[in-house]
N, C-alpha and C. Protein backbone atom coordinates (compact mmCIF):
# COMPACT_ATOMS: atom_id res chain seq x y z
N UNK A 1 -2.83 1.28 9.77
CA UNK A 1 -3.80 2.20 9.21
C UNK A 1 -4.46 1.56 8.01
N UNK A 2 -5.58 2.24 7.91
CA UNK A 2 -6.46 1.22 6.20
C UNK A 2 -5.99 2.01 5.44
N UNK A 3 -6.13 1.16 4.23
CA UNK A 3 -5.86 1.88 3.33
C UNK A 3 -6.12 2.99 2.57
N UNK A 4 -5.36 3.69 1.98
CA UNK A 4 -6.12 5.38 1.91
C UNK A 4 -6.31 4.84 0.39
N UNK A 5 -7.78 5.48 -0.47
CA UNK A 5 -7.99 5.58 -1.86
C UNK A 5 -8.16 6.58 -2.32
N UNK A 6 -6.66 7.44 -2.63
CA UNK A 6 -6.66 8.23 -2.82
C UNK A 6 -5.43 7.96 -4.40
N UNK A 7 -6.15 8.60 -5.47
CA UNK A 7 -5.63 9.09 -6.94
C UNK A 7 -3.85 9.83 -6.44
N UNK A 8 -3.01 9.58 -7.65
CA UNK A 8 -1.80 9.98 -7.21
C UNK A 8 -1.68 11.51 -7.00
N UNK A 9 -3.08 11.88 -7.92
CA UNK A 9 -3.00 13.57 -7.93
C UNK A 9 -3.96 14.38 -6.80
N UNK A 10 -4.67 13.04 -6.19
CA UNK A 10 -5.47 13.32 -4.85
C UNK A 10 -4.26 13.48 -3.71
N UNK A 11 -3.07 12.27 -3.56
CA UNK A 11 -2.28 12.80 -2.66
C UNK A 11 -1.55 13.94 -2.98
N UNK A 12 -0.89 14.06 -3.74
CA UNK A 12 -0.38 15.67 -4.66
C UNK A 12 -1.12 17.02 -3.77
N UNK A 13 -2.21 16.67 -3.86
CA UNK A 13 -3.64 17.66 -3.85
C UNK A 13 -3.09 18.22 -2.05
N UNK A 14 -3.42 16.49 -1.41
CA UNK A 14 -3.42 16.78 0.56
C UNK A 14 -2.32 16.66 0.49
N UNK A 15 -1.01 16.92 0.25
CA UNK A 15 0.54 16.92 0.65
C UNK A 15 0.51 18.36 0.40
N UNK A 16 0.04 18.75 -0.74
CA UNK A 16 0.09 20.38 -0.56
C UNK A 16 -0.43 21.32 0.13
N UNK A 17 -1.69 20.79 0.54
CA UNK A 17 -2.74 21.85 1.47
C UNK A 17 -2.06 21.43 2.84
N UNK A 18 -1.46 20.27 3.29
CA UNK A 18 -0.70 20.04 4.50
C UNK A 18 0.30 20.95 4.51
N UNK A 19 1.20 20.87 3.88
CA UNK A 19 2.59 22.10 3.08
C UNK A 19 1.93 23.28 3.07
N UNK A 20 0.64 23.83 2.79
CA UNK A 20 0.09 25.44 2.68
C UNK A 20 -0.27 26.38 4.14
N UNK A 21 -0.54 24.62 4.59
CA UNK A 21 -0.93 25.10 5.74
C UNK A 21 0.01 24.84 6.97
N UNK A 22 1.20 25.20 6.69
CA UNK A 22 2.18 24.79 8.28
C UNK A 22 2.58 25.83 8.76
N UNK A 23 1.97 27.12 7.94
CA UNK A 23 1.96 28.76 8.95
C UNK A 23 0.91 29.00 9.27
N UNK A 24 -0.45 27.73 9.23
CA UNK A 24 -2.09 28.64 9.68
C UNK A 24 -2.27 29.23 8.75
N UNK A 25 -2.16 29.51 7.47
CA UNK A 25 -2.83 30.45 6.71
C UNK A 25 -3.09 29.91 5.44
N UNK A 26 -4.07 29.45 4.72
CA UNK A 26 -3.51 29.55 3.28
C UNK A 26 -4.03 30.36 2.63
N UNK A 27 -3.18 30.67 1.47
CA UNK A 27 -3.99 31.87 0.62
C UNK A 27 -4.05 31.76 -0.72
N UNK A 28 -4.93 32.69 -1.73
CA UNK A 28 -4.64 32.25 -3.21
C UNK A 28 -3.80 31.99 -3.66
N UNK A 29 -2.51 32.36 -3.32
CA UNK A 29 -1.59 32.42 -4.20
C UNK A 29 -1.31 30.80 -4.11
N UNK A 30 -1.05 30.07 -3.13
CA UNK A 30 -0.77 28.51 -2.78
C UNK A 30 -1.96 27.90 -3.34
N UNK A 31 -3.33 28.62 -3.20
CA UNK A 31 -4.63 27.66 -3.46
C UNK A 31 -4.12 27.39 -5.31
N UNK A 32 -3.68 28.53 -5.78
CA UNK A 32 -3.23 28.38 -7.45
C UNK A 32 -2.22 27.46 -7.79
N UNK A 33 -1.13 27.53 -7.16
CA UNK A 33 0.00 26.65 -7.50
C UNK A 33 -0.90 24.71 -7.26
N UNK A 34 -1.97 24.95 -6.39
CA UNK A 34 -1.97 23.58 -5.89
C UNK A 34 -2.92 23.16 -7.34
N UNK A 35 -3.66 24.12 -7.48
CA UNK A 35 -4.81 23.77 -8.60
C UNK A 35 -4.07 23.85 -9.75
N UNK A 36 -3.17 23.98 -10.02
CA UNK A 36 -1.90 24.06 -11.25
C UNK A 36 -1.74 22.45 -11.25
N UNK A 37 -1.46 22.02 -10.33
CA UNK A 37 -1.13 20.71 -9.81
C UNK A 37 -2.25 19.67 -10.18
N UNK A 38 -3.30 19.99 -9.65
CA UNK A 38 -4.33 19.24 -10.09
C UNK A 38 -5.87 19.96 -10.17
N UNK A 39 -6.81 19.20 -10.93
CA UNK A 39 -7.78 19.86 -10.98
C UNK A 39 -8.82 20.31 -10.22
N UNK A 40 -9.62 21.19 -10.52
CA UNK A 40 -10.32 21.92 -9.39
C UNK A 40 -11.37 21.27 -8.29
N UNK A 41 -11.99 19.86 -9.16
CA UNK A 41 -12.52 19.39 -8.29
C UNK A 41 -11.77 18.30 -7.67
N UNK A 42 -10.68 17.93 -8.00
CA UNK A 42 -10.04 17.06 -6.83
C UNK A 42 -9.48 18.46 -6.14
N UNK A 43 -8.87 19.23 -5.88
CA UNK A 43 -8.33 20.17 -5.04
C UNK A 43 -10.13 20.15 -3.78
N UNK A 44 -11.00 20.71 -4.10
CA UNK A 44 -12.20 20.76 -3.61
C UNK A 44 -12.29 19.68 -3.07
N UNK A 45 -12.63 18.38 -3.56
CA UNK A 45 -12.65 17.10 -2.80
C UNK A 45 -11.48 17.16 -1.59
N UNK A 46 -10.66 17.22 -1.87
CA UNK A 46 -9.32 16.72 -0.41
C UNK A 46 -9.24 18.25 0.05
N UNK A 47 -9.69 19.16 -0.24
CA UNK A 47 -9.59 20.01 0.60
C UNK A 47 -10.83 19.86 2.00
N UNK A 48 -11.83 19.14 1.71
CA UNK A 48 -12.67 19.07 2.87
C UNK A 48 -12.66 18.06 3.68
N UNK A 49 -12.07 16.99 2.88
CA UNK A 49 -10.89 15.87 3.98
C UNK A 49 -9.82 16.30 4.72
N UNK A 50 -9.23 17.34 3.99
CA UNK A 50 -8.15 17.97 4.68
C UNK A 50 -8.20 18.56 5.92
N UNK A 51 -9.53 19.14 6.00
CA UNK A 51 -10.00 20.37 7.50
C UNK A 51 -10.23 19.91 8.09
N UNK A 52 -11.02 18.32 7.88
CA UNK A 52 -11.56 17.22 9.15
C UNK A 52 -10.36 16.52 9.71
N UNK A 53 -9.26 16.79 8.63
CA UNK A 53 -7.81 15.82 9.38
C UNK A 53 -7.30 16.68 10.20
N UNK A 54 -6.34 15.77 11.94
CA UNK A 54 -5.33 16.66 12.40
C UNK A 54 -4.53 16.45 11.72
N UNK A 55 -3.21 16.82 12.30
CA UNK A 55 -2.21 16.84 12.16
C UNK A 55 -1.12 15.13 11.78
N UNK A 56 -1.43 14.37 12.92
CA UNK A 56 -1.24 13.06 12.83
C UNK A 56 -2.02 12.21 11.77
N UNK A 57 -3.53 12.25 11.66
CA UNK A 57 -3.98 11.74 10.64
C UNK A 57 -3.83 11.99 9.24
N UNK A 58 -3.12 13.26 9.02
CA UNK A 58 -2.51 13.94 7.62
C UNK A 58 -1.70 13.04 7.29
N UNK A 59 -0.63 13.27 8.60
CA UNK A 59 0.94 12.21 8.09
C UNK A 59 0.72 10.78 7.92
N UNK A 60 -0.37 10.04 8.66
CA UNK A 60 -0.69 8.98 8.70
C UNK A 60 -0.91 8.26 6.97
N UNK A 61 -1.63 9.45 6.48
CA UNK A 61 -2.65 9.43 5.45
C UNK A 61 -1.30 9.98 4.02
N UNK A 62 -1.11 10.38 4.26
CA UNK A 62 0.48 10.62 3.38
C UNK A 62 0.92 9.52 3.22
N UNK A 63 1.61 8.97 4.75
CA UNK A 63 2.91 8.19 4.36
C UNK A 63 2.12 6.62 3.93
N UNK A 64 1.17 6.52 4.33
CA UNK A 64 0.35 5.07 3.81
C UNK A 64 0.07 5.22 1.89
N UNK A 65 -0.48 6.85 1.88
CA UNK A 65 -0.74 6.71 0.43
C UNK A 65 1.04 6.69 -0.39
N UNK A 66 1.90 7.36 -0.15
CA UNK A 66 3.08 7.41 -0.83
C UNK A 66 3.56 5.66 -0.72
N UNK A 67 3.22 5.00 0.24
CA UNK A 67 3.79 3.72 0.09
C UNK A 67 3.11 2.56 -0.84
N UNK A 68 1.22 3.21 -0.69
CA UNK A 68 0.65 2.56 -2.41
C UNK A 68 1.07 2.85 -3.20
N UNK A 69 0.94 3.90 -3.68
CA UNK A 69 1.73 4.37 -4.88
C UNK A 69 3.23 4.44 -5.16
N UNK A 70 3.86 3.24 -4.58
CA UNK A 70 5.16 2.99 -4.96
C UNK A 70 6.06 4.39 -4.88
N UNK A 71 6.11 5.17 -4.23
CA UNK A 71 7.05 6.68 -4.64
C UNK A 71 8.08 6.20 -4.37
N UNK A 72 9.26 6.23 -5.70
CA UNK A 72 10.61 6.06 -5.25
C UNK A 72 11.01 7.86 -5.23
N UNK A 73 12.55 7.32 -4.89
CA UNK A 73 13.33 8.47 -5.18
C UNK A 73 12.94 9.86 -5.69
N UNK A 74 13.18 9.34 -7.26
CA UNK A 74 12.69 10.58 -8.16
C UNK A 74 11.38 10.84 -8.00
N UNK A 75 10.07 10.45 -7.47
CA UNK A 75 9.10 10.95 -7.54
C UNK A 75 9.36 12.18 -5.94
N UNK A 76 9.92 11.25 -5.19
CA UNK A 76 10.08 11.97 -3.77
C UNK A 76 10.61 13.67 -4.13
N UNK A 77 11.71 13.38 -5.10
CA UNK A 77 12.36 14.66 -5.56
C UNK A 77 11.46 15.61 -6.00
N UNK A 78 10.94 15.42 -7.11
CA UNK A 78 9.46 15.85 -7.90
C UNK A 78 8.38 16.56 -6.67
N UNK A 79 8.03 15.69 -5.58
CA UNK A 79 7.29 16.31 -4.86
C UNK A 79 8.08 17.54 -4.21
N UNK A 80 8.83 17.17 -3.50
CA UNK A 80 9.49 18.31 -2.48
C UNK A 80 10.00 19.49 -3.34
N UNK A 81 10.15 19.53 -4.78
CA UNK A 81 10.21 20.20 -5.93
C UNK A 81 9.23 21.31 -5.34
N UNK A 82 7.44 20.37 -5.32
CA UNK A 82 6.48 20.66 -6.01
C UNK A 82 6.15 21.86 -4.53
N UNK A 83 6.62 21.19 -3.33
CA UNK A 83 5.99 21.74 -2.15
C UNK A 83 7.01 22.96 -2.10
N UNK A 84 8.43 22.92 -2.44
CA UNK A 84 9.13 24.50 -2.23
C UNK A 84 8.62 25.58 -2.99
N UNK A 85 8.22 25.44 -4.43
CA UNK A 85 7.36 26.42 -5.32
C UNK A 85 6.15 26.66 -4.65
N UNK A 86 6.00 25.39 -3.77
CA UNK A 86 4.56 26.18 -3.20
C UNK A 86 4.75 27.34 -2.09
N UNK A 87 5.83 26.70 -1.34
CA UNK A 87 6.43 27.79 -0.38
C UNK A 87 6.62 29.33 -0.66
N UNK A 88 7.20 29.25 -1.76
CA UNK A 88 7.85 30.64 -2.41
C UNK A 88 6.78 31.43 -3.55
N UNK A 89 5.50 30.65 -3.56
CA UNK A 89 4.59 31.20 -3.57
C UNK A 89 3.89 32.86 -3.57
N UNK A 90 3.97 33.00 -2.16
CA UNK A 90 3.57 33.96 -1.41
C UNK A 90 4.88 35.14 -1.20
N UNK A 91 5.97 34.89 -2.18
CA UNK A 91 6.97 35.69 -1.89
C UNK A 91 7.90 35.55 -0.53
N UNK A 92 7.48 34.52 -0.07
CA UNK A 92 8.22 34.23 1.48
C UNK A 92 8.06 32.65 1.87
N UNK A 93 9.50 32.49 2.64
CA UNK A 93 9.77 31.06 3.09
C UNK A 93 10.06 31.20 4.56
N UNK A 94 8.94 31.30 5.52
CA UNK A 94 8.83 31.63 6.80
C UNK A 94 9.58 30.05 7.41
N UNK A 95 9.41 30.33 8.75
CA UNK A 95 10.56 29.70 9.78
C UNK A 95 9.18 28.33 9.51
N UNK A 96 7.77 28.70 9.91
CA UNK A 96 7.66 27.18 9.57
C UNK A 96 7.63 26.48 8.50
N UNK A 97 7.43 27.31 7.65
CA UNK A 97 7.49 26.43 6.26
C UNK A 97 8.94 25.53 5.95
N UNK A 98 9.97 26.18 6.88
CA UNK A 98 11.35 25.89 6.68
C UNK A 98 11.13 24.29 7.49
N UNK A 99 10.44 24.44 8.62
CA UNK A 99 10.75 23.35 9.40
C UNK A 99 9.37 22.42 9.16
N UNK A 100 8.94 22.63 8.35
CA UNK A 100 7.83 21.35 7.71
C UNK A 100 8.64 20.64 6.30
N UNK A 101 9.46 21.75 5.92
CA UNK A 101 10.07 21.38 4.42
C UNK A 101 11.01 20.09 4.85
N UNK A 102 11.86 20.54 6.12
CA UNK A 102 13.20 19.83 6.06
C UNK A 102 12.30 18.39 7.10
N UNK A 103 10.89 18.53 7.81
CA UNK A 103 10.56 17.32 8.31
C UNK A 103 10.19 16.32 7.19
N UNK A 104 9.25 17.16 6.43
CA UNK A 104 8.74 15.62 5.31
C UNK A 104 10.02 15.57 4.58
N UNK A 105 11.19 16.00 3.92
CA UNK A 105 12.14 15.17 3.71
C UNK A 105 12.92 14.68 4.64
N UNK A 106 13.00 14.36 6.27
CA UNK A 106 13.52 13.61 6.83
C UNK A 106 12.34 12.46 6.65
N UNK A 107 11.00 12.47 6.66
CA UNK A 107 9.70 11.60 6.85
C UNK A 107 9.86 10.75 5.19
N UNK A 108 9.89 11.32 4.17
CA UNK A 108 10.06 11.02 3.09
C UNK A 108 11.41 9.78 2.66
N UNK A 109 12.33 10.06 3.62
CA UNK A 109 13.42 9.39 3.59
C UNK A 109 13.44 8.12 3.71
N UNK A 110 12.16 8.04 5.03
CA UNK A 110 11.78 6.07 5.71
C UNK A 110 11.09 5.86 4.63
N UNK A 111 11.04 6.08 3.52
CA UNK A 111 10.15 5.35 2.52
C UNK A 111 10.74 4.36 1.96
């Protein structure tokens, strides 16, 4: 894959709207936690990269950017931190959010 040029808080940005969106829905309450995260116009920017990506080109586009940006360990921690607050969000940690959580830390692991 080429290389993705994406800011560390640009991937931040599409790891979360990937994570918001693994029940089909996202809603304010996740759109806030993500913009907590980073600012409004990078959230805006990768959010319209985000809608043109499937599914495969997301992960593609993840695991290439987490491997520029050197993510060890503790950053890995930090994220999956960042994506369960996003989960619990909305007052609920539905069956897929459960099984996107526990894939990118099996996916997170080959790093």
């Amino acid at each position: 894959m080429k290389t993705i040029d994406w800011t560390r808080d640009e991937l931040v940005a599409y790891i979360l709207l990937f994570a918001a969106n693994s029940d089909f829905k996202e809603n304010n309450k996740e759109r806030n936690v993500i913009i907590s995260k980073v600012d409004i116009y990078t959230f805006k920017e990768i959010h319209d990269e985000f809608k043109n990506d499937n599914d495969y080109q997301g992960i593609q586009k993840i695991m290439a950017s987490l491997k520029q940006h050197n993510y060890e360990r503790d950053d890995i921690e930090i994220l999956l931190a960042d994506i369960k607050t996003l989960f619990f969000a909305d007052g609920e940690f539905n069956i897929n959010e459960r099984i996107l959580l526990r894939s990118l830390e099996r996916l997170f692991k080959t790093l």
